[in-house]
N, C-alpha and C. Protein backbone atom coordinates (compact mmCIF):
# COMPACT_ATOMS: atom_id res chain seq x y z
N UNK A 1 0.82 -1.19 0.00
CA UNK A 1 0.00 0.00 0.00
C UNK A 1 0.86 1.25 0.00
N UNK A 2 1.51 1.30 0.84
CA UNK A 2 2.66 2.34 1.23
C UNK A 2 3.60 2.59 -0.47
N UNK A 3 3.74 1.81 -0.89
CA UNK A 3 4.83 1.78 -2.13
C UNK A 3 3.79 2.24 -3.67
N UNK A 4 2.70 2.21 -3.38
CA UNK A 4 1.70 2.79 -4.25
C UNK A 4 1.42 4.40 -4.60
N UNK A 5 1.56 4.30 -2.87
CA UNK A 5 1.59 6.30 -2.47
C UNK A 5 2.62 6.64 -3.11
N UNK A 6 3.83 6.05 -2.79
CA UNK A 6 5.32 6.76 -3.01
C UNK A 6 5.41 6.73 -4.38
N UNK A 7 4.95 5.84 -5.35
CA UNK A 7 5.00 5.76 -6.66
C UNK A 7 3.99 6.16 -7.66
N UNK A 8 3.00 6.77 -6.78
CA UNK A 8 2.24 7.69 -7.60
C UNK A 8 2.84 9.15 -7.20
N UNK A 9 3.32 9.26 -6.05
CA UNK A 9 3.75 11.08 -5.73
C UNK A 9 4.96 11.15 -6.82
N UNK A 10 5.59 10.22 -6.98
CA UNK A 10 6.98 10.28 -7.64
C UNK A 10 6.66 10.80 -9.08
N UNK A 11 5.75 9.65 -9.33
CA UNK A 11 5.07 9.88 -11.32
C UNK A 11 4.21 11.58 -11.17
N UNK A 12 3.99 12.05 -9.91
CA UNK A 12 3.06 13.33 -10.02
C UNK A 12 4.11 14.34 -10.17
N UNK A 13 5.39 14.55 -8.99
CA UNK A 13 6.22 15.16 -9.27
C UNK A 13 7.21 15.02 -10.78
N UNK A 14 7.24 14.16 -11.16
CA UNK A 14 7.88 13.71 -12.45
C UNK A 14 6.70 14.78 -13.33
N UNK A 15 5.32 14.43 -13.32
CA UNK A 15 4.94 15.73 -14.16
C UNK A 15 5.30 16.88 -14.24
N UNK A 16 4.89 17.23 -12.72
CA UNK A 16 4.64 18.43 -12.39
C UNK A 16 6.20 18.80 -13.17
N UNK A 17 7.66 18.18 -13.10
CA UNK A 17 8.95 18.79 -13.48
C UNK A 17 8.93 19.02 -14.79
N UNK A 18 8.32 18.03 -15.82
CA UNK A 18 8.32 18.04 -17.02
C UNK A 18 7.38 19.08 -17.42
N UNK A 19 6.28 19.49 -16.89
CA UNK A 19 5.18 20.44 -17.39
C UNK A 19 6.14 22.14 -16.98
N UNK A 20 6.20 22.11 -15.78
CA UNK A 20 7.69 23.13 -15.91
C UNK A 20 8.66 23.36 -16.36
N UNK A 21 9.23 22.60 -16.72
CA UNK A 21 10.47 22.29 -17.55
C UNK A 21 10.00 23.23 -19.21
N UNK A 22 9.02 22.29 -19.52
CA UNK A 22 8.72 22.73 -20.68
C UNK A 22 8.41 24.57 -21.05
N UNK A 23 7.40 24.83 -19.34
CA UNK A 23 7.25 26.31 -19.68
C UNK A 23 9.05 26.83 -19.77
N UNK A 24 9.38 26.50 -19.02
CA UNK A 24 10.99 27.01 -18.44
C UNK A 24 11.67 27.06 -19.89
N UNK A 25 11.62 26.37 -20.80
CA UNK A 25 12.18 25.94 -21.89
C UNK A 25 11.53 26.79 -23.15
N UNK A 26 10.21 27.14 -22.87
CA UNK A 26 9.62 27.97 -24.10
C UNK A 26 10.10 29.57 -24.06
N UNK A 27 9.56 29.69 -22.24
CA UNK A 27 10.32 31.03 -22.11
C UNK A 27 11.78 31.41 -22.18
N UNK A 28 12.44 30.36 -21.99
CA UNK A 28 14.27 30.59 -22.39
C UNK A 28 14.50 30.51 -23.84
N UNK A 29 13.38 30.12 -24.53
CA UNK A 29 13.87 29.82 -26.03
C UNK A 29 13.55 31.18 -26.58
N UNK A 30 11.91 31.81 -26.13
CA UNK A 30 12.09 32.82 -26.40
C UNK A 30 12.70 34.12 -25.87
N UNK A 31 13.03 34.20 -24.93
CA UNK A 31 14.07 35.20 -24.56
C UNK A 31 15.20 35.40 -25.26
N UNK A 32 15.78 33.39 -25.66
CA UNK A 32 17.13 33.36 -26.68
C UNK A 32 16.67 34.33 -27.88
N UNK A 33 16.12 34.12 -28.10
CA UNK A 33 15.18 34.80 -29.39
C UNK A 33 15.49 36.10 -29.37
N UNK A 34 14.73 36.78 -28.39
CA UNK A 34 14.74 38.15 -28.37
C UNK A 34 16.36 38.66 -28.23
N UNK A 35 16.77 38.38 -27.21
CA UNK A 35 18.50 38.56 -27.19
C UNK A 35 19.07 38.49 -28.17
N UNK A 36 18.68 37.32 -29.32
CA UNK A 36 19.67 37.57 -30.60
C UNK A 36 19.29 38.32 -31.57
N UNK A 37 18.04 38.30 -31.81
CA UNK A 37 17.00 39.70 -32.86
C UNK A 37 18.11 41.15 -32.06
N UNK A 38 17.83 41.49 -30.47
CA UNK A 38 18.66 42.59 -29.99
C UNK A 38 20.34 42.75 -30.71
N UNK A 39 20.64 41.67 -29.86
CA UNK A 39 22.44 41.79 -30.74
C UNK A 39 22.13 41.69 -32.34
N UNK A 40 21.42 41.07 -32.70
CA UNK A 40 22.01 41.11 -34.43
C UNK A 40 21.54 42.93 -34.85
N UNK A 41 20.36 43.62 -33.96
CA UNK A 41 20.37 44.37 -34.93
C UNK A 41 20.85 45.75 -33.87
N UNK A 42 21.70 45.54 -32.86
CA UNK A 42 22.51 46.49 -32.22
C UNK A 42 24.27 45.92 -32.66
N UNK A 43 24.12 45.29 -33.26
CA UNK A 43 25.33 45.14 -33.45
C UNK A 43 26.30 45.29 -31.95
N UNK A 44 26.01 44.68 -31.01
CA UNK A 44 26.77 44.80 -29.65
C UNK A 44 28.25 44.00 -29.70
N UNK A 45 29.29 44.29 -28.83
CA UNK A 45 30.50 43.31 -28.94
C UNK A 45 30.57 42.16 -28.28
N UNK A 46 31.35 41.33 -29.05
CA UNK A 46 30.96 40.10 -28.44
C UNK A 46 32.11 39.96 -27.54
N UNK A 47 31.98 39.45 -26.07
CA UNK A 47 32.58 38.95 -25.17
C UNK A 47 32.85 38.16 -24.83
N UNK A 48 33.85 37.56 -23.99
CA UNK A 48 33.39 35.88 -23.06
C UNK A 48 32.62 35.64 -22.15
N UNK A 49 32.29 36.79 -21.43
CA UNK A 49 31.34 36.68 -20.15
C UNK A 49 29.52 36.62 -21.45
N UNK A 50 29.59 37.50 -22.64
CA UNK A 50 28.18 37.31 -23.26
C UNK A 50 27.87 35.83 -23.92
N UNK A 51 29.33 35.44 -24.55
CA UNK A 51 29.26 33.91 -24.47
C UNK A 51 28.86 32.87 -23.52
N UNK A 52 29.51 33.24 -22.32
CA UNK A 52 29.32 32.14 -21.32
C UNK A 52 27.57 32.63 -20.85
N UNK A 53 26.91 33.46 -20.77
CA UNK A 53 25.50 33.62 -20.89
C UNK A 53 24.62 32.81 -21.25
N UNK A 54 24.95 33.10 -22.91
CA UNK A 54 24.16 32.11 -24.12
C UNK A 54 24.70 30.64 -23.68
N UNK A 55 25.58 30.47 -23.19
CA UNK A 55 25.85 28.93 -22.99
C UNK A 55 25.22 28.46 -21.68
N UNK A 56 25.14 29.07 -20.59
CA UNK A 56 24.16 29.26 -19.76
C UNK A 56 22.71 28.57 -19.93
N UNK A 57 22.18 29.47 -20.45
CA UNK A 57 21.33 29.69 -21.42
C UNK A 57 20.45 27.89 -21.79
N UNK A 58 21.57 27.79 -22.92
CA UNK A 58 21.42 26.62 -23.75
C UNK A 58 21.49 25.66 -22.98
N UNK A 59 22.93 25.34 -22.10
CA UNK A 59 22.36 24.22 -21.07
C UNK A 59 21.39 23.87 -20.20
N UNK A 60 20.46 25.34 -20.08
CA UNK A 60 19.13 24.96 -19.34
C UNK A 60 17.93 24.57 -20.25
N UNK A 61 17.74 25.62 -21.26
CA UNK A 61 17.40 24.66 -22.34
C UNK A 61 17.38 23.28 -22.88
N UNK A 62 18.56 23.06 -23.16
CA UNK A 62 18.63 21.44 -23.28
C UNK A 62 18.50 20.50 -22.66
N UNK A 63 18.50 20.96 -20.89
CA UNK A 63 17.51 19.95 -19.63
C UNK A 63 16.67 20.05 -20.08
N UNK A 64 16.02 20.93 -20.38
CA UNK A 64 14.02 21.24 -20.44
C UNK A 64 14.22 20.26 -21.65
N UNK A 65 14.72 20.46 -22.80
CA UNK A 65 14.41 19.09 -23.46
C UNK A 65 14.38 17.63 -23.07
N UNK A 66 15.24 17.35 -22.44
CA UNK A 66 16.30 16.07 -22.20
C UNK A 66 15.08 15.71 -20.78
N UNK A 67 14.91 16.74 -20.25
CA UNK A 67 13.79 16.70 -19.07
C UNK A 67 12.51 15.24 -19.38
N UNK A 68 12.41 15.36 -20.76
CA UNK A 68 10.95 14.38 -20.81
C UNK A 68 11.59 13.18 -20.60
N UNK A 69 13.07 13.04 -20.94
CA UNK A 69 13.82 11.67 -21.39
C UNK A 69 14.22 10.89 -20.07
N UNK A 70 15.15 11.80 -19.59
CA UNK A 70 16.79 11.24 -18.59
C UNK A 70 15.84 12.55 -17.82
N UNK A 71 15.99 12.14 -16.40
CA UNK A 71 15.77 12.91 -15.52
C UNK A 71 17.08 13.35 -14.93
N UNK A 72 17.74 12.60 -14.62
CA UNK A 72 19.63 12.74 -13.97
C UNK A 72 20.00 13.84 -14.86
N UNK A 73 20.50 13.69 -16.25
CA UNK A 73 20.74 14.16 -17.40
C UNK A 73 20.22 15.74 -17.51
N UNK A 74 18.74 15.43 -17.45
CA UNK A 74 18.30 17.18 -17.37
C UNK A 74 18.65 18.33 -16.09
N UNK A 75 18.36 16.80 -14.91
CA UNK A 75 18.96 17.70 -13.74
C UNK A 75 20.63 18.32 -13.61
N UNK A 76 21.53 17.41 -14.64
CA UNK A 76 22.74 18.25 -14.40
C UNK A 76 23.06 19.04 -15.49
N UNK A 77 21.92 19.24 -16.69
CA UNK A 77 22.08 19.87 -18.05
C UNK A 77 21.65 21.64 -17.04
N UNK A 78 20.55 21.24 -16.27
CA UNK A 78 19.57 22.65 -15.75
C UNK A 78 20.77 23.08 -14.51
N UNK A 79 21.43 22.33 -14.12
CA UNK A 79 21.98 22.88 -12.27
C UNK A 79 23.16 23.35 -13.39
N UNK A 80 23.91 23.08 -14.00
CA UNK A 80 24.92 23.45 -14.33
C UNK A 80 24.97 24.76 -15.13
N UNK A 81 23.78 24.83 -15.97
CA UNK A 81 23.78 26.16 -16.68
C UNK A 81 23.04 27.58 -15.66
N UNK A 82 22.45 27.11 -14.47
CA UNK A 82 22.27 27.64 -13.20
C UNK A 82 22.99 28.03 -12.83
N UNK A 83 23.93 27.14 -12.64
CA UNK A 83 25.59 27.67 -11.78
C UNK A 83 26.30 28.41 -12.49
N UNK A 84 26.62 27.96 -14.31
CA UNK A 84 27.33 28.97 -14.76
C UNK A 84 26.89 30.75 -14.77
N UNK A 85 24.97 30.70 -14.94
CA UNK A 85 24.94 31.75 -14.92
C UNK A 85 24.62 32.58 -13.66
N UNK A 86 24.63 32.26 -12.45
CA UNK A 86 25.23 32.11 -11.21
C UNK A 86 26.46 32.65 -11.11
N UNK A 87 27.51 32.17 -11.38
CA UNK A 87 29.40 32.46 -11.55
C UNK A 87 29.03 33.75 -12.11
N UNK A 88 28.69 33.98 -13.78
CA UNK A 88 28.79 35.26 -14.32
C UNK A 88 27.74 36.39 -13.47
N UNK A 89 26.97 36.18 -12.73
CA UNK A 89 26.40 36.83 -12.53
C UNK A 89 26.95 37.75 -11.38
N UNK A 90 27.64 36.88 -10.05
CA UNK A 90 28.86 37.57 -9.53
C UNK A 90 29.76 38.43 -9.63
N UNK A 91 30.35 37.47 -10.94
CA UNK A 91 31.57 38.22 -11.56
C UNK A 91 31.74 39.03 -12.30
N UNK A 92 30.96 39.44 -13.26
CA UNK A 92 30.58 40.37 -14.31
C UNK A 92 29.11 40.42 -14.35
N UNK A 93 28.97 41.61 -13.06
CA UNK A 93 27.43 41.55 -12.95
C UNK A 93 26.64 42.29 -14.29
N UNK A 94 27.64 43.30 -14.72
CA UNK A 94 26.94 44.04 -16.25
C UNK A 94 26.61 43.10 -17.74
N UNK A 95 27.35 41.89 -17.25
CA UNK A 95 26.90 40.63 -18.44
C UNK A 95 25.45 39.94 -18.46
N UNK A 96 25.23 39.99 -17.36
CA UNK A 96 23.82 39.33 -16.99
C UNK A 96 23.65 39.75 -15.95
N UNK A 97 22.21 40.15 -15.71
CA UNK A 97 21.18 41.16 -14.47
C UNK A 97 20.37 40.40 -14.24
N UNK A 98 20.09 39.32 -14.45
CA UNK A 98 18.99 38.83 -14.19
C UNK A 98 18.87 37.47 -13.41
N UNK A 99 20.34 37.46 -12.06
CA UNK A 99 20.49 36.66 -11.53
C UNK A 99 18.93 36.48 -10.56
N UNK A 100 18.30 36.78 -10.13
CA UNK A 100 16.96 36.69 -9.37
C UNK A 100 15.75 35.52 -10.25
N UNK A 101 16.39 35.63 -11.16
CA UNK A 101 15.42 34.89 -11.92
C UNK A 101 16.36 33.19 -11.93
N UNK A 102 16.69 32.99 -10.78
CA UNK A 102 17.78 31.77 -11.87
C UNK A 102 17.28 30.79 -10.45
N UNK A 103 16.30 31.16 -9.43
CA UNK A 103 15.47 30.53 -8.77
C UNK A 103 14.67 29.12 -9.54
N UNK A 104 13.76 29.95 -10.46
CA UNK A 104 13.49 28.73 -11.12
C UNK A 104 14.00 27.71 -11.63
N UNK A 105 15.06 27.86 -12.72
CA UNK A 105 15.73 26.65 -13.52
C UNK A 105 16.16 25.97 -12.31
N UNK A 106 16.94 26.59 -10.97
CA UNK A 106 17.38 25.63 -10.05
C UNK A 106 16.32 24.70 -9.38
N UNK A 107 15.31 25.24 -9.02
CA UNK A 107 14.48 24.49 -8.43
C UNK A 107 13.57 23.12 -9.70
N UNK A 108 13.84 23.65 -10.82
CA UNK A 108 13.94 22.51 -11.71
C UNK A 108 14.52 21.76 -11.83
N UNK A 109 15.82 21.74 -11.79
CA UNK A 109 16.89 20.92 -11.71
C UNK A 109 16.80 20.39 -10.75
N UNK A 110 16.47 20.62 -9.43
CA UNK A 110 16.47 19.58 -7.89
C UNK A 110 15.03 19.07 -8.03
N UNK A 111 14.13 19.55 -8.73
CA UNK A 111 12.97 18.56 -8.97
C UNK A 111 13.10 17.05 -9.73
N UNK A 112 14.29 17.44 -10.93
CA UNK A 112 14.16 16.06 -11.92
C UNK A 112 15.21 15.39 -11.26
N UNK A 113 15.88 16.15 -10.36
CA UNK A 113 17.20 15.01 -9.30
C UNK A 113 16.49 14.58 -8.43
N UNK A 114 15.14 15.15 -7.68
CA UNK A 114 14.84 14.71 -6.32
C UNK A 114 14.09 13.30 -7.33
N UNK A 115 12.89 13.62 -8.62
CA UNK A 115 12.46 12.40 -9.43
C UNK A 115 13.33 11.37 -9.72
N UNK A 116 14.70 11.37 -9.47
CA UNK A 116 15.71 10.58 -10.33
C UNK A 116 15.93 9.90 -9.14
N UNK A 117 16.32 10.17 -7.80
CA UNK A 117 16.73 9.49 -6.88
C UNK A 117 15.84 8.82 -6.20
N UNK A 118 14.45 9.45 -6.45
CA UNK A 118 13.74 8.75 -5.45
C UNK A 118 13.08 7.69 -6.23
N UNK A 119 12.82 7.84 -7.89
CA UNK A 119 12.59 6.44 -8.40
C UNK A 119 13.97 5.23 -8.41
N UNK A 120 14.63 5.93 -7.86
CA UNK A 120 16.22 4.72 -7.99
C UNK A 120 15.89 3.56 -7.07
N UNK A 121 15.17 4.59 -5.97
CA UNK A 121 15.05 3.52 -4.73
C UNK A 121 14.30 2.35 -4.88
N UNK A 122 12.90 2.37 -5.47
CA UNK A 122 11.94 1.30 -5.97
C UNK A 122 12.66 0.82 -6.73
């Protein structure tokens, strides 16, 4: 009985990550969007800290994909592009402003890790 509960909360949270994931993933795709329409038609300079952004960026993106698949996989595709844009956000705070927002992707990422570990156990 007990192992029924735990394995339906698991498959609920497993949604609930993937149905987020996905918003998380539409709105980062379009933001990518807007950011590059901006630079292509400001012609801005390109940096390493604006690089490491977009790469940022993309690795959270590509959890939100990878999210429906590999749960492990998305969780260290989403924590890692968290962290990088985390690091830049410290360090070259004029590269990216929008460390307040980086709440979400993390708490995505410990959603499809908390789904990954706790289906390991069953």
């Amino acid at each position: 009985m007990n192992d029924s509960i735990d394995k339906s909360s698991i498959r609920m949270i497993r949604w609930v990550a993937r149905i987020l994931g996905s918003l998380v993933g539409f709105v980062g795709l379009w933001g990518t969007i807007e950011g590059l329409e901006y630079n292509l038609t400001h012609r801005a300079e390109a940096t390493t800290s604006g690089y490491l952004v977009w790469a940022g960026f993309v690795l959270i993106f590509a959890g939100c994909v990878v999210g429906w698949f590999k749960e492990l996989a998305a969780s260290l595709l989403i924590l890692g592009g968290t962290a990088l844009l985390g690091a830049i956000a410290l360090l070259a705070p004029s590269a990216f402003r929008g460390a307040y927002t980086l709440s979400v992707p993390a708490l995505l990422g410990f959603l499809f890790l908390y789904v990954h570990l706790a289906g390991k156990k069953k």
